[in-house]
C-alpha atoms as a PDB file:
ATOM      1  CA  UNK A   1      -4.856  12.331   1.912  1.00  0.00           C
ATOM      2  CA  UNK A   2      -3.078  10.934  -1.585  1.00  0.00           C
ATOM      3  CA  UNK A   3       0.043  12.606  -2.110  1.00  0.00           C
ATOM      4  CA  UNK A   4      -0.444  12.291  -5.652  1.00  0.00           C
ATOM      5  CA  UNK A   5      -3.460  14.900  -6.082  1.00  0.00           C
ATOM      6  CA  UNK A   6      -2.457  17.873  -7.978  1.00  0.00           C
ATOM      7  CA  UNK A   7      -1.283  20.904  -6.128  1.00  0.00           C
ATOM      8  CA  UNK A   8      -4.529  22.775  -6.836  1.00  0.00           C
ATOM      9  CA  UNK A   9      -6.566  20.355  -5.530  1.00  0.00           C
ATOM     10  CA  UNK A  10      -4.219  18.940  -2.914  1.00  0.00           C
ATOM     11  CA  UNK A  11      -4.419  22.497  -1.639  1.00  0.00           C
ATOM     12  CA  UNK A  12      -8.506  22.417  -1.369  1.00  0.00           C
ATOM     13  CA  UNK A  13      -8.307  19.558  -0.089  1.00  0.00           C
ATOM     14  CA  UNK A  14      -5.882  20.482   3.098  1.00  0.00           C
ATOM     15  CA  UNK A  15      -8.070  23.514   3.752  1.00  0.00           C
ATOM     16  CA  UNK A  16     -11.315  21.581   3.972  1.00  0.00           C
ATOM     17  CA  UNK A  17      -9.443  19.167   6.559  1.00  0.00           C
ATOM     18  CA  UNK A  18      -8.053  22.144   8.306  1.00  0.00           C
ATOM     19  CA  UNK A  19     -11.483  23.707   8.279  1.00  0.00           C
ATOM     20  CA  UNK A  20     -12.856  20.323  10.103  1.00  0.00           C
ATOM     21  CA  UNK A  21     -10.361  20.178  12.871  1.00  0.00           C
ATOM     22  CA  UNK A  22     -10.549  23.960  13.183  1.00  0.00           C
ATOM     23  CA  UNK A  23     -14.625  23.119  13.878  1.00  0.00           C
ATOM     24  CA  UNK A  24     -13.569  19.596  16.190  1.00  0.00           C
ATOM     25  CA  UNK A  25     -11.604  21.969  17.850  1.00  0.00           C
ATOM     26  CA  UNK A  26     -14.199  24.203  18.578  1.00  0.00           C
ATOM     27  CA  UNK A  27     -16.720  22.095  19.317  1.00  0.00           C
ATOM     28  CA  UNK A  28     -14.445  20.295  22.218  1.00  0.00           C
ATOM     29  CA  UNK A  29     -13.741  23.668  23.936  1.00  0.00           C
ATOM     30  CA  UNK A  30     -17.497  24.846  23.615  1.00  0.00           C
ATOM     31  CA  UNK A  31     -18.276  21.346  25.368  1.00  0.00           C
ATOM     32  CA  UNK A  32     -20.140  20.399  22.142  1.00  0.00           C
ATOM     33  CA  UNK A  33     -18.167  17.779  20.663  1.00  0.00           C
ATOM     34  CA  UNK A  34     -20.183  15.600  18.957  1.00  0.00           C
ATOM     35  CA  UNK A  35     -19.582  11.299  17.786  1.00  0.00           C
ATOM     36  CA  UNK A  36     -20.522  10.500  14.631  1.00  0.00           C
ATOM     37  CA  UNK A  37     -18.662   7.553  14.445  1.00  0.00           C
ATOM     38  CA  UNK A  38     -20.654   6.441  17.748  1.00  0.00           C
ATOM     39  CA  UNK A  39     -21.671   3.023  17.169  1.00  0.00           C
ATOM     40  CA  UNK A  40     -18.603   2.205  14.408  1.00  0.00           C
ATOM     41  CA  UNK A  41     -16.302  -0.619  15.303  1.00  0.00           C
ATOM     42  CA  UNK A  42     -12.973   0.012  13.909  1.00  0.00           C
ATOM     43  CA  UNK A  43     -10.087  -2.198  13.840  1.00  0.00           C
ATOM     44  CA  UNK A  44      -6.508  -0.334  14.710  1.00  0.00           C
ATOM     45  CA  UNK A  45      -3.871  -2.831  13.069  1.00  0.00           C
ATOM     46  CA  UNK A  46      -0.322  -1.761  14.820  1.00  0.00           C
ATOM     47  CA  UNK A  47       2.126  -3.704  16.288  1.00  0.00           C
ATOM     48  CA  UNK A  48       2.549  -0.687  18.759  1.00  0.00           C
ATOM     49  CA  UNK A  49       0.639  -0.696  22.270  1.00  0.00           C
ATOM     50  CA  UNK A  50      -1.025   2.368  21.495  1.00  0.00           C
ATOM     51  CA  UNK A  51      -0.620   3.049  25.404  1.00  0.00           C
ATOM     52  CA  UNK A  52       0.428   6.424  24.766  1.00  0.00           C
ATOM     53  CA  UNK A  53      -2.524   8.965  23.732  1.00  0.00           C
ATOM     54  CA  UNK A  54      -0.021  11.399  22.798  1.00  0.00           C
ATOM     55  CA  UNK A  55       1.693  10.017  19.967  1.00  0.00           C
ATOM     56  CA  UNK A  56       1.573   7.068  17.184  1.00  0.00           C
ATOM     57  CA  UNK A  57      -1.317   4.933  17.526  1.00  0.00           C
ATOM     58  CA  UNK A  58      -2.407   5.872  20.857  1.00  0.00           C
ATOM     59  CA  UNK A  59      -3.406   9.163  19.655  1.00  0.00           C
ATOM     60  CA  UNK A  60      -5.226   7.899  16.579  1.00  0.00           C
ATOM     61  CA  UNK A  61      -7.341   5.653  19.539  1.00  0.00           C
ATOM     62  CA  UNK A  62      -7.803   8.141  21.508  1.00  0.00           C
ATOM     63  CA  UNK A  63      -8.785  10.588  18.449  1.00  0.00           C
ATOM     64  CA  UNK A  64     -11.280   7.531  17.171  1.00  0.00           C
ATOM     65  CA  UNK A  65     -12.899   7.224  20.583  1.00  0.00           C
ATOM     66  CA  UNK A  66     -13.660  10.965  20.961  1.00  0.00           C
ATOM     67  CA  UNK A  67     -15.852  10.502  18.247  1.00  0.00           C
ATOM     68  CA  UNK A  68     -17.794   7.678  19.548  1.00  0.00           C
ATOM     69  CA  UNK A  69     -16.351   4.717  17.821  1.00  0.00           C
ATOM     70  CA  UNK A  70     -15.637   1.225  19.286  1.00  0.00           C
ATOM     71  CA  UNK A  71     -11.361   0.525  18.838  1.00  0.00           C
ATOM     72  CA  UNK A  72      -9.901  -2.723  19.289  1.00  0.00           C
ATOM     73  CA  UNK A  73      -6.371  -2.982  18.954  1.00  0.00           C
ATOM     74  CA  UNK A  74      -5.067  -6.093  16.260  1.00  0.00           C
ATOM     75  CA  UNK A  75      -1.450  -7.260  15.940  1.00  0.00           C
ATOM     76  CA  UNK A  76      -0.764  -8.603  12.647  1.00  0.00           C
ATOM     77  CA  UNK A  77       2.267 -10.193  14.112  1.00  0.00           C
ATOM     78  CA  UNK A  78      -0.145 -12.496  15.496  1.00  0.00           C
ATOM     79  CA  UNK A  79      -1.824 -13.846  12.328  1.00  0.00           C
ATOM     80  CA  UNK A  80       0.390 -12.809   9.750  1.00  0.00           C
ATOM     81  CA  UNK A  81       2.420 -15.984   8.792  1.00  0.00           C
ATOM     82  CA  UNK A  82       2.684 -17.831   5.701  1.00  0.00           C
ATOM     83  CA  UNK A  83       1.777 -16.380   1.905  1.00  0.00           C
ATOM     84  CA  UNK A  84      -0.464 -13.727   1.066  1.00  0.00           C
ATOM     85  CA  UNK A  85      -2.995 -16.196   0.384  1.00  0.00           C
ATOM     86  CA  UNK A  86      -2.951 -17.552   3.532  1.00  0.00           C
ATOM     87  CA  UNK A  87      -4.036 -14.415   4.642  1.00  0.00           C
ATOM     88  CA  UNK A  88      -7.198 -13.769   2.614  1.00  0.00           C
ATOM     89  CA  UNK A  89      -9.399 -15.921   4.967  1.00  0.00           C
ATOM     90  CA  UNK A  90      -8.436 -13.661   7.936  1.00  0.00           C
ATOM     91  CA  UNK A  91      -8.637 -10.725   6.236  1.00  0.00           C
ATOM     92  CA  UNK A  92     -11.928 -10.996   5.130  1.00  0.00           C
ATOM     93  CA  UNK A  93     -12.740 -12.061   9.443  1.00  0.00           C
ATOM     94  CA  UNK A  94     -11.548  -8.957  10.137  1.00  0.00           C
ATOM     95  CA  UNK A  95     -13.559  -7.273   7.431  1.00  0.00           C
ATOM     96  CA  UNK A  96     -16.853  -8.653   9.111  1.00  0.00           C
ATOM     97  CA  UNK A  97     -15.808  -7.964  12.873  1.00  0.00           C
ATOM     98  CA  UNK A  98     -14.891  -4.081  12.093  1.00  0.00           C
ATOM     99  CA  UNK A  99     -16.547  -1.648   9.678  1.00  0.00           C
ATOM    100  CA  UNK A 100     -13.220  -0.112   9.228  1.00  0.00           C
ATOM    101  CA  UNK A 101      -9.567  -0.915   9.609  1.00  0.00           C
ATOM    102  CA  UNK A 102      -6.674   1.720  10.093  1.00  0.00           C
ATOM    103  CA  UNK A 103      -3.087   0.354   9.778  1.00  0.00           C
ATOM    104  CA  UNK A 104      -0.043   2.137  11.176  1.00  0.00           C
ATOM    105  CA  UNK A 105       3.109   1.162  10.835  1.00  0.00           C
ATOM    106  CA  UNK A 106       2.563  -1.919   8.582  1.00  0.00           C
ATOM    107  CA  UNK A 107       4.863  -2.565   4.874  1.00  0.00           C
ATOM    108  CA  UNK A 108       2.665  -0.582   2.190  1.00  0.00           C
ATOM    109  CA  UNK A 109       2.020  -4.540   0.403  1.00  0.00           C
ATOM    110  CA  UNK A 110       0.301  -5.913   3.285  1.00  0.00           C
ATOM    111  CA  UNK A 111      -2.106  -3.008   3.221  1.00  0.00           C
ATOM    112  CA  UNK A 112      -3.143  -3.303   0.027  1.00  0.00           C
ATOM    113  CA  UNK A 113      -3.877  -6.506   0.331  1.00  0.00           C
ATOM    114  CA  UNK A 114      -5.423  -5.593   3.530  1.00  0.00           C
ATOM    115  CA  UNK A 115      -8.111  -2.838   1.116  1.00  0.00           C
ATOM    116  CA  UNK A 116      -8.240  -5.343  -1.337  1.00  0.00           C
ATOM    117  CA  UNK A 117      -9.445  -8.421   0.986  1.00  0.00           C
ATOM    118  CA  UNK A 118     -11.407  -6.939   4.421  1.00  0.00           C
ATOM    119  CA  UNK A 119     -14.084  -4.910   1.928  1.00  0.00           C
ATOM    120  CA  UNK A 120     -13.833  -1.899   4.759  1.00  0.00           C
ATOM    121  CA  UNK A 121     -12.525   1.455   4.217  1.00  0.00           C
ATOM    122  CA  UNK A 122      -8.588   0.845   5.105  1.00  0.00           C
ATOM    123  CA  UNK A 123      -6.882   3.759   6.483  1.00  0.00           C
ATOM    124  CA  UNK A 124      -2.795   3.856   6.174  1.00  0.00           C
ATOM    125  CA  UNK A 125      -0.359   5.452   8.692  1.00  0.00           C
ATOM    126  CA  UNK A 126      -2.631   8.529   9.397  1.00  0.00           C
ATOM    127  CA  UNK A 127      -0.855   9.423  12.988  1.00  0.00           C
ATOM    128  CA  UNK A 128       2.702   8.561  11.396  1.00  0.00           C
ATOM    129  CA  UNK A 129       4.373  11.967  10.986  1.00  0.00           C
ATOM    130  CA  UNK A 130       5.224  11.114   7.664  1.00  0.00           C
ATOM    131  CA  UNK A 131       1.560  11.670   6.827  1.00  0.00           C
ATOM    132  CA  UNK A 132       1.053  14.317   4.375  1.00  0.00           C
ATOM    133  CA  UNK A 133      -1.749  16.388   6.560  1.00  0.00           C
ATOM    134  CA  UNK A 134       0.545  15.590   9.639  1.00  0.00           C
ATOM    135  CA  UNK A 135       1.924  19.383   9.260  1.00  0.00           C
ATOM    136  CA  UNK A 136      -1.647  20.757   9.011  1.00  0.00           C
ATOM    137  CA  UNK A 137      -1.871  20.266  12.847  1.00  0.00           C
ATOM    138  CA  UNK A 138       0.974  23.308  13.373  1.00  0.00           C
ATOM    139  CA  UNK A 139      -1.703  25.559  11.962  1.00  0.00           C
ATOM    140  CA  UNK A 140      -4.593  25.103  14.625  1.00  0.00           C
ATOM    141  CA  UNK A 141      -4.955  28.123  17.201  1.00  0.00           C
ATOM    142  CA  UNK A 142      -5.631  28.262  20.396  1.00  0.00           C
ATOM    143  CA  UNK A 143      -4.522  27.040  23.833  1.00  0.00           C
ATOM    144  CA  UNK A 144      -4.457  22.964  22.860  1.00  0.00           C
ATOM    145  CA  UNK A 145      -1.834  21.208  23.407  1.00  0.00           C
ATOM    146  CA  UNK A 146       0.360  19.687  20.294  1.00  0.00           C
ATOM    147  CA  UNK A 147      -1.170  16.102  21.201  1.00  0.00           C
ATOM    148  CA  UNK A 148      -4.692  17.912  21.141  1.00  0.00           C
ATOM    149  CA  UNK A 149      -3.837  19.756  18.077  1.00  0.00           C
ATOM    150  CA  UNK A 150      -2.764  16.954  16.436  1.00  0.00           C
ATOM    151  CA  UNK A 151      -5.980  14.427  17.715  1.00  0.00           C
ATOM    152  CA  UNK A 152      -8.081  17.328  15.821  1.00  0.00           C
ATOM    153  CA  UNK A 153      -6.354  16.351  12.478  1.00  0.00           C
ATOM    154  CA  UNK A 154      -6.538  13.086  13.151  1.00  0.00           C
ATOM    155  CA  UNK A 155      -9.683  13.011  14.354  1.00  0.00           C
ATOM    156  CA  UNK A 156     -10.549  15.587  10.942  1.00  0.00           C
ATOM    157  CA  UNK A 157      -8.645  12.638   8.646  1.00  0.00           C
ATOM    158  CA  UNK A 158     -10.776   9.791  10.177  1.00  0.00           C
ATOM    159  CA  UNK A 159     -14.017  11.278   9.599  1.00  0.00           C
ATOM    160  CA  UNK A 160     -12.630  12.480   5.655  1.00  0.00           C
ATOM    161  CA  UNK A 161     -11.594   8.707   5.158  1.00  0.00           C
ATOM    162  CA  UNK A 162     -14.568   7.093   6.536  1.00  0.00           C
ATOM    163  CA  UNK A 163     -17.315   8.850   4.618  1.00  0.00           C
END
């Protein structure tokens, strides 16, 4: 969600991803949830584990598998060395092994570059807390739990960023 929209439409914008988690959220009680991003292969570039499906990037993996997609984890401390130019080749590899990439955690210039190179949507820091919609999460009801309230949002800022 760019923190640069103007409050107007920064303000339509949070209620239409409130209004999707509020209806993920449903739909998972109800024993309805659905995947539409079944089939997607999406590449989660952290230097994290994401072993914990509470927080950071396990939650965004858990919130991408709930709706169906295929998440491989990718540290770019394992093929990030030399210039940026040395990275275009592999970033374009990982633009034809995922459909989309979502980067936590990783210096706002390698991203870029990242969007700019793979030809996939890119997705930046959505579980970080820093996250603009990261406070939308406090205003789900119900009996979920904060992790659950917040894999809702995230899973509400995937689909947003993927269509």
């Amino acid at each position: 969600m760019p923190e640069t929209l103007p409050p107007a439409n920064l303000a339509a914008r949070q209620a239409t991803l409130l209004a999707s988690a509020r209806s993920l959220q449903r739909a998972a009680a109800a024993g309805t949830a659905s995947q539409p991003l079944r089939g997607l292969n999406l590449g989660l570039l952290c230097e994290d584990s994401a072993a914990d499906p509470t927080q950071g990037a396990g939650l965004l993996r858990r919130a991408a598998l709930a709706l169906g997609a295929q998440v491989a984890l990718v540290r770019p401390s394992q093929w990030q060395t030399g210039t940026p130019e040395d990275l275009q080749p592999t970033l374009r590899l990982l633009g034809r092994f995922y459909e989309a990439l979502a980067c936590e955690g990783l210096p706002a210039a390698l991203v870029q570059q990242i969007r700019s190179e793979a030809g996939v949507p890119v997705c930046q820091d959505l579980a970080s807390g820093a996250h603009p919609g990261h406070t939308l999460a406090d205003q789900l009801e119900g009996q979920s739990s904060e992790a659950d309230k917040r894999c809702y949002l995230l899973q509400a800022l995937l689909l947003d960023a993927l269509r």
